[in-house]
N, C-alpha and C. Protein backbone atom coordinates (compact mmCIF):
# COMPACT_ATOMS: atom_id res chain seq x y z
N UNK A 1 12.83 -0.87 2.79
CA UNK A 1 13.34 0.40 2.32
C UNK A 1 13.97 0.19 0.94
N UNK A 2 13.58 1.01 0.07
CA UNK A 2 13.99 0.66 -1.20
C UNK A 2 14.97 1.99 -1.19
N UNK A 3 15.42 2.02 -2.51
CA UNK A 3 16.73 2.64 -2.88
C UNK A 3 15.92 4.01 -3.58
N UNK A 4 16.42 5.47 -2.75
CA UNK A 4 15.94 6.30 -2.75
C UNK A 4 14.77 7.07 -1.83
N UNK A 5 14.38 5.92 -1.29
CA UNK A 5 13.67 6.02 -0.03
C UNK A 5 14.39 6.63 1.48
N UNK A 6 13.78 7.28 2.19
CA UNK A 6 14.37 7.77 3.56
C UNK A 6 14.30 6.78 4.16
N UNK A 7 15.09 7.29 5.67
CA UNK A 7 15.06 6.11 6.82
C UNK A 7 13.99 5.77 7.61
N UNK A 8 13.53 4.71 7.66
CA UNK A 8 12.44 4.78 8.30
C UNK A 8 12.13 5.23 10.15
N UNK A 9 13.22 5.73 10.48
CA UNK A 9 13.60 6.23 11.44
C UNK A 9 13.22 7.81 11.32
N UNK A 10 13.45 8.19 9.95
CA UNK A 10 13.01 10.06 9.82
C UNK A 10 11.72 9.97 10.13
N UNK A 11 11.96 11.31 11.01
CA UNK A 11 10.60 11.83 11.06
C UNK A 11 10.12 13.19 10.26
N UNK A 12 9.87 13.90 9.48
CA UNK A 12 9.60 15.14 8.90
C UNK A 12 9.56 15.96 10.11
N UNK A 13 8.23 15.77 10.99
CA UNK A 13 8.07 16.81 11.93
C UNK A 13 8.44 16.84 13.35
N UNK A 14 9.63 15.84 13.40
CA UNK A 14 10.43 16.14 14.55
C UNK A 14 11.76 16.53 14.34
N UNK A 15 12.20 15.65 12.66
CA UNK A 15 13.69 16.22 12.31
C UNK A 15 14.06 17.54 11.83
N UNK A 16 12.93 17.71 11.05
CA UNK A 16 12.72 18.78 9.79
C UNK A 16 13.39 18.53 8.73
N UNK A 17 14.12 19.28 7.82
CA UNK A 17 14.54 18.82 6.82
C UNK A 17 15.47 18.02 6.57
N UNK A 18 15.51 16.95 5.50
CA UNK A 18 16.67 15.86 5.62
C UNK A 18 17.21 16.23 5.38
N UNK A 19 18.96 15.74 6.15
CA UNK A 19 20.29 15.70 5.86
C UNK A 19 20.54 14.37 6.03
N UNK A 20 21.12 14.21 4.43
CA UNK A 20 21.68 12.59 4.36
C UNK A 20 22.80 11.93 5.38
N UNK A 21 23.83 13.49 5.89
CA UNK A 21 24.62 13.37 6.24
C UNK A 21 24.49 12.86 8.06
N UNK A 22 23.12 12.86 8.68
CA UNK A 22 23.09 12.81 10.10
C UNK A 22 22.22 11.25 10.13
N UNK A 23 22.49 10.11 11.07
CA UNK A 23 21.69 9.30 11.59
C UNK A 23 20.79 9.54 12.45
N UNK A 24 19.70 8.91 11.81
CA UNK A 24 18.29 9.20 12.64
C UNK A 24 18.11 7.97 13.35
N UNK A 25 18.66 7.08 13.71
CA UNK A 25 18.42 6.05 14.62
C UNK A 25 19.04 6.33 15.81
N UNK A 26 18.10 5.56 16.48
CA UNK A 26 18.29 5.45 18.02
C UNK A 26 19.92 6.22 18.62
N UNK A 27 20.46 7.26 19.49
CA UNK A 27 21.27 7.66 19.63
C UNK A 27 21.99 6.54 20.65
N UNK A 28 23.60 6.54 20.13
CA UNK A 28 24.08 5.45 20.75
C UNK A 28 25.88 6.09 21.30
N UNK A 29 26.32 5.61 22.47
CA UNK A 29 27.25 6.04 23.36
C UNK A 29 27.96 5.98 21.70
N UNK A 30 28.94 7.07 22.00
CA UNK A 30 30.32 7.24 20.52
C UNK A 30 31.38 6.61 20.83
N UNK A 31 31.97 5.80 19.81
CA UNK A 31 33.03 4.94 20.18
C UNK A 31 34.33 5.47 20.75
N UNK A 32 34.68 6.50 20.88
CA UNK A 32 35.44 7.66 21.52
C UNK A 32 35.44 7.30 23.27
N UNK A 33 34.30 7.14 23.60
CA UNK A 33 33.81 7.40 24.97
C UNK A 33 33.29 5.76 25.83
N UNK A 34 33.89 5.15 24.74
CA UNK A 34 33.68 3.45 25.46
C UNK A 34 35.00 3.19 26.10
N UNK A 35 34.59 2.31 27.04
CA UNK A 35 35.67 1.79 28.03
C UNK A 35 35.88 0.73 27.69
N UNK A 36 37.35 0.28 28.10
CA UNK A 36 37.23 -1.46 27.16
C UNK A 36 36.80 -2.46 27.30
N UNK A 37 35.90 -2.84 28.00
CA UNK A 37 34.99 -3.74 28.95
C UNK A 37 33.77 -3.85 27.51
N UNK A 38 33.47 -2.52 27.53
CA UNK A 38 32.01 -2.38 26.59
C UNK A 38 32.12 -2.24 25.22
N UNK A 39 33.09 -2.63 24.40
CA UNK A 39 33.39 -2.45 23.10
C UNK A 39 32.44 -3.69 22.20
N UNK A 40 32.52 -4.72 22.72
CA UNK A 40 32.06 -5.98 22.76
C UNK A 40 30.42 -5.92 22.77
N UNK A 41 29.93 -5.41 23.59
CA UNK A 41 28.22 -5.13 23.66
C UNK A 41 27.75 -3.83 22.74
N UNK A 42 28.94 -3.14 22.40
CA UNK A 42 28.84 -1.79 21.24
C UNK A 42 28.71 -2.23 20.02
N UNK A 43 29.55 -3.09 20.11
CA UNK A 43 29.17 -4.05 18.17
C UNK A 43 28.48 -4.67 18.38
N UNK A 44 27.82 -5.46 19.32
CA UNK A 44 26.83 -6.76 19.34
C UNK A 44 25.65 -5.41 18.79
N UNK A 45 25.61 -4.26 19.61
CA UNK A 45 24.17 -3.57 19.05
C UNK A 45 24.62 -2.88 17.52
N UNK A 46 25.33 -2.99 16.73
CA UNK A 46 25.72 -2.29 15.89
C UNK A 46 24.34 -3.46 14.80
N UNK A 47 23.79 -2.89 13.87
CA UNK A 47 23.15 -3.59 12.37
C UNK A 47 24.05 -3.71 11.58
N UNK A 48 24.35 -4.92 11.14
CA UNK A 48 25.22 -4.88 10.26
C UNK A 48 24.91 -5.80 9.24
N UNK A 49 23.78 -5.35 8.32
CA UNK A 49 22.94 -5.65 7.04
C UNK A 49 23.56 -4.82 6.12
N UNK A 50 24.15 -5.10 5.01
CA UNK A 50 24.27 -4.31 3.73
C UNK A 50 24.16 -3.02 3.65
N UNK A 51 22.62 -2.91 4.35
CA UNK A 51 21.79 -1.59 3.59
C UNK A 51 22.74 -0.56 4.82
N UNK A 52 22.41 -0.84 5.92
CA UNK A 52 23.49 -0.11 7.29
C UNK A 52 24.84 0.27 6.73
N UNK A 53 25.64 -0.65 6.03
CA UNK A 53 26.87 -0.52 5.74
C UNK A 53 26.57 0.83 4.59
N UNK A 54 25.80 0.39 3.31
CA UNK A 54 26.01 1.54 2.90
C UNK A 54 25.27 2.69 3.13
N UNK A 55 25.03 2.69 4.20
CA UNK A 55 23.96 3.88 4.71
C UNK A 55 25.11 4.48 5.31
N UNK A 56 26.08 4.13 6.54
CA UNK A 56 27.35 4.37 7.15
C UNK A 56 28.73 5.10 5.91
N UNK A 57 28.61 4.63 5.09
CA UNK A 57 29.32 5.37 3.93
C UNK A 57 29.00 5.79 2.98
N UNK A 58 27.45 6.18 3.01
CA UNK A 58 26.66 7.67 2.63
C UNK A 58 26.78 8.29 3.43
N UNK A 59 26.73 7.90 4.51
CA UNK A 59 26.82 9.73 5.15
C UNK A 59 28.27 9.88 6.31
N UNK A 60 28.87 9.09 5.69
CA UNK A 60 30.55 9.88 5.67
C UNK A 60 30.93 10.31 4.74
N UNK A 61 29.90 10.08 3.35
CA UNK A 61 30.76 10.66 2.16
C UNK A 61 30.00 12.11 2.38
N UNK A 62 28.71 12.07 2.64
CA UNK A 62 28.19 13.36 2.65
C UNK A 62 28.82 14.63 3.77
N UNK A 63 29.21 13.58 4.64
CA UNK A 63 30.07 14.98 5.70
C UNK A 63 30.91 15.16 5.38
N UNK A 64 31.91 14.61 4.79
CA UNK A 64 33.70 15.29 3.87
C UNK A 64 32.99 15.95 3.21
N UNK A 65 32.02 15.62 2.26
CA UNK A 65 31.61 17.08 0.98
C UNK A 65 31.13 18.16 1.95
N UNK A 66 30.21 17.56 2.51
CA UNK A 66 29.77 19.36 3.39
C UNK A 66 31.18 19.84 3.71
N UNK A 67 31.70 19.25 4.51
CA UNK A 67 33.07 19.92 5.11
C UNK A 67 33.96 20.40 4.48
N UNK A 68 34.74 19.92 3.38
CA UNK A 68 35.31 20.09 2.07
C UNK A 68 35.16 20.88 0.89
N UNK A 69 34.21 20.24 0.28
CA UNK A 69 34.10 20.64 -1.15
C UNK A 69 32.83 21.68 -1.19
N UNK A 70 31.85 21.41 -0.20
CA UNK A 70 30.52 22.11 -0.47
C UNK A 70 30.64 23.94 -0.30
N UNK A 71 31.65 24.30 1.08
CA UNK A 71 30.92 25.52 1.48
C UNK A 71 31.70 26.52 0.48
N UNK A 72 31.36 27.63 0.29
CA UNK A 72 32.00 28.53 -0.86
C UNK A 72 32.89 29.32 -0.75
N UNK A 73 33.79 28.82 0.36
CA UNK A 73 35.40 29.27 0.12
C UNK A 73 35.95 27.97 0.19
N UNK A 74 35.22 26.68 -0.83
CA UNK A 74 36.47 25.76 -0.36
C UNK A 74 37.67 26.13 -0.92
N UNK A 75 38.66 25.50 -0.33
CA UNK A 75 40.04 25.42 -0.93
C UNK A 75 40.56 24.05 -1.60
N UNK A 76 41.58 23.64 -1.76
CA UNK A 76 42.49 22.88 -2.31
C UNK A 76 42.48 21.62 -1.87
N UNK A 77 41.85 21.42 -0.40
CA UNK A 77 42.08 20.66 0.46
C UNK A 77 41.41 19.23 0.08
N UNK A 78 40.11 19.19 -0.31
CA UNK A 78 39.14 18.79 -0.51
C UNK A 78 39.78 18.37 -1.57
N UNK A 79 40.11 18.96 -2.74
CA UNK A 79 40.46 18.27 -4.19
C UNK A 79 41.72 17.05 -4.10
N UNK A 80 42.64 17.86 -3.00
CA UNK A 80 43.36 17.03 -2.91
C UNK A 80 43.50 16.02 -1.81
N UNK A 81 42.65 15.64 -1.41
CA UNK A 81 42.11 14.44 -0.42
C UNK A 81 41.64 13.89 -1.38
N UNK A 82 40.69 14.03 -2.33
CA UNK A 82 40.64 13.18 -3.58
C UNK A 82 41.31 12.46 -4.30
N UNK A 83 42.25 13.24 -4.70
CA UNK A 83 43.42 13.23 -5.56
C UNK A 83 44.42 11.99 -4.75
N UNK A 84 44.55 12.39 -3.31
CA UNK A 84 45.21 10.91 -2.84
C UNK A 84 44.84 9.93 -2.80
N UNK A 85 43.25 10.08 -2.00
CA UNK A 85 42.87 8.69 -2.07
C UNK A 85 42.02 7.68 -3.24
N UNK A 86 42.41 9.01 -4.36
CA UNK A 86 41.59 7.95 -5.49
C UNK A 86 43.63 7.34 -6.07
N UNK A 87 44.42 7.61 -5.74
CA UNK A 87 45.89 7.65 -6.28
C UNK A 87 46.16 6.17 -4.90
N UNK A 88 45.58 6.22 -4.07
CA UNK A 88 46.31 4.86 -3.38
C UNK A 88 45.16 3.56 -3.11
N UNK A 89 43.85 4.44 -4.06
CA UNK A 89 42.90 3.19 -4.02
C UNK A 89 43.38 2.13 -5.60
N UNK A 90 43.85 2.97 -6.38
CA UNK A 90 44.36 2.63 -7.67
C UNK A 90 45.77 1.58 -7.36
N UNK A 91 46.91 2.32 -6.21
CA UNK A 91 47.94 1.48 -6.36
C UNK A 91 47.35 0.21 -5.44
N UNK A 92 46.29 0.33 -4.65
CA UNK A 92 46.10 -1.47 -3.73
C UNK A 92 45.68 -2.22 -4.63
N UNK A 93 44.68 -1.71 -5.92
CA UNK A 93 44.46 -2.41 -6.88
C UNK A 93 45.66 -3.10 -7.56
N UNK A 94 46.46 -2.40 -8.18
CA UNK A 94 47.42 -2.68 -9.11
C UNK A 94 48.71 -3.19 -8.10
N UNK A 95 48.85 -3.36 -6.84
CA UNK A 95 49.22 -3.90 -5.92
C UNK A 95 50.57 -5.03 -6.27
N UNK A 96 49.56 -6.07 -6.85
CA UNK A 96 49.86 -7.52 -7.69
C UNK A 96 50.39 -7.52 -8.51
N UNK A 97 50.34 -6.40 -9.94
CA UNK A 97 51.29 -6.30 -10.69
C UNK A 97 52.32 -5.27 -10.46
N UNK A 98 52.36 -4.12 -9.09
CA UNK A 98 53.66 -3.58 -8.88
C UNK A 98 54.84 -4.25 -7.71
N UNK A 99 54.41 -5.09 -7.29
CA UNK A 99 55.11 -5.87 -6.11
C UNK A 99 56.33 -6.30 -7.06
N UNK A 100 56.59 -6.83 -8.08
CA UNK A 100 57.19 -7.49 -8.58
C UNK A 100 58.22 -6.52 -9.03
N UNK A 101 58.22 -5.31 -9.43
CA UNK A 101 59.25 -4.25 -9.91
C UNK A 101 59.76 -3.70 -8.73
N UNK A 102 59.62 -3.97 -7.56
CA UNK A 102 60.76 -2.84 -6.91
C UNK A 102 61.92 -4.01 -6.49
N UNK A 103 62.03 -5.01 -7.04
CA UNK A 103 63.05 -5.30 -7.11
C UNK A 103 64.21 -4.80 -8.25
N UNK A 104 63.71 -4.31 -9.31
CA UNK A 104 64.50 -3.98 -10.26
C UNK A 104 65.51 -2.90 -10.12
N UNK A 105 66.67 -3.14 -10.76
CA UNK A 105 68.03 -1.82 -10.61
C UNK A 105 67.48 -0.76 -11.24
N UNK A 106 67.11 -1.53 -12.85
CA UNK A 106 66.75 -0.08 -13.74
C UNK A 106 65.25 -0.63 -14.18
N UNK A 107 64.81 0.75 -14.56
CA UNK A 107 63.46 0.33 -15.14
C UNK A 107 63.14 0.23 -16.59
């Protein structure tokens, strides 16, 4: 599967039209609804190749936008779920050089 390519799991004429946002592989019990016995055989079947990983956060990014930002009364909500988590992906970065100032009286 190259980059831009569908899943090879889609089918056109059983899915119908793609949504990036839904997995077309094999349907599997939801981690919600596991007992703790079976958590263990839930990841053993999980793929966990690169391409899976970012396939898994394509289409969580695509369901916050549908949900959020896409339909045409969004609101505020959406911008500012942005707005935080691009504001505390910035401070884990800079992490290393702010650890050192909250010791200070004055700034």
């Amino acid at each position: 599967m190259a980059i831009g390519d569908y899943p090879p799991e889609y089918n056109p004429k059983v899915h119908g039209p793609y949504d990036p946002a839904r997995y077309y592989g094999k349907p599997d019990t939801p981690f919600s609804e596991l007992k703790l016995t079976e958590i263990g055989s839930w990841l053993a079947r999980r793929k966990k190749s690169p391409q899976s990983v970012a396939g898994l956060f394509s289409r969580v990014f695509w369901r916050w936008q549908q949900k959020y930002m896409l339909p045409r009364k969004a609101g505020i909500v959406g911008a500012a779920q942005f707005c935080v988590a691009w504001s505390a992906l910035f401070y884990y970065i800079n992490y290393g050089k702010l650890k050192h100032e909250r010791r200070f009286k004055y700034h």
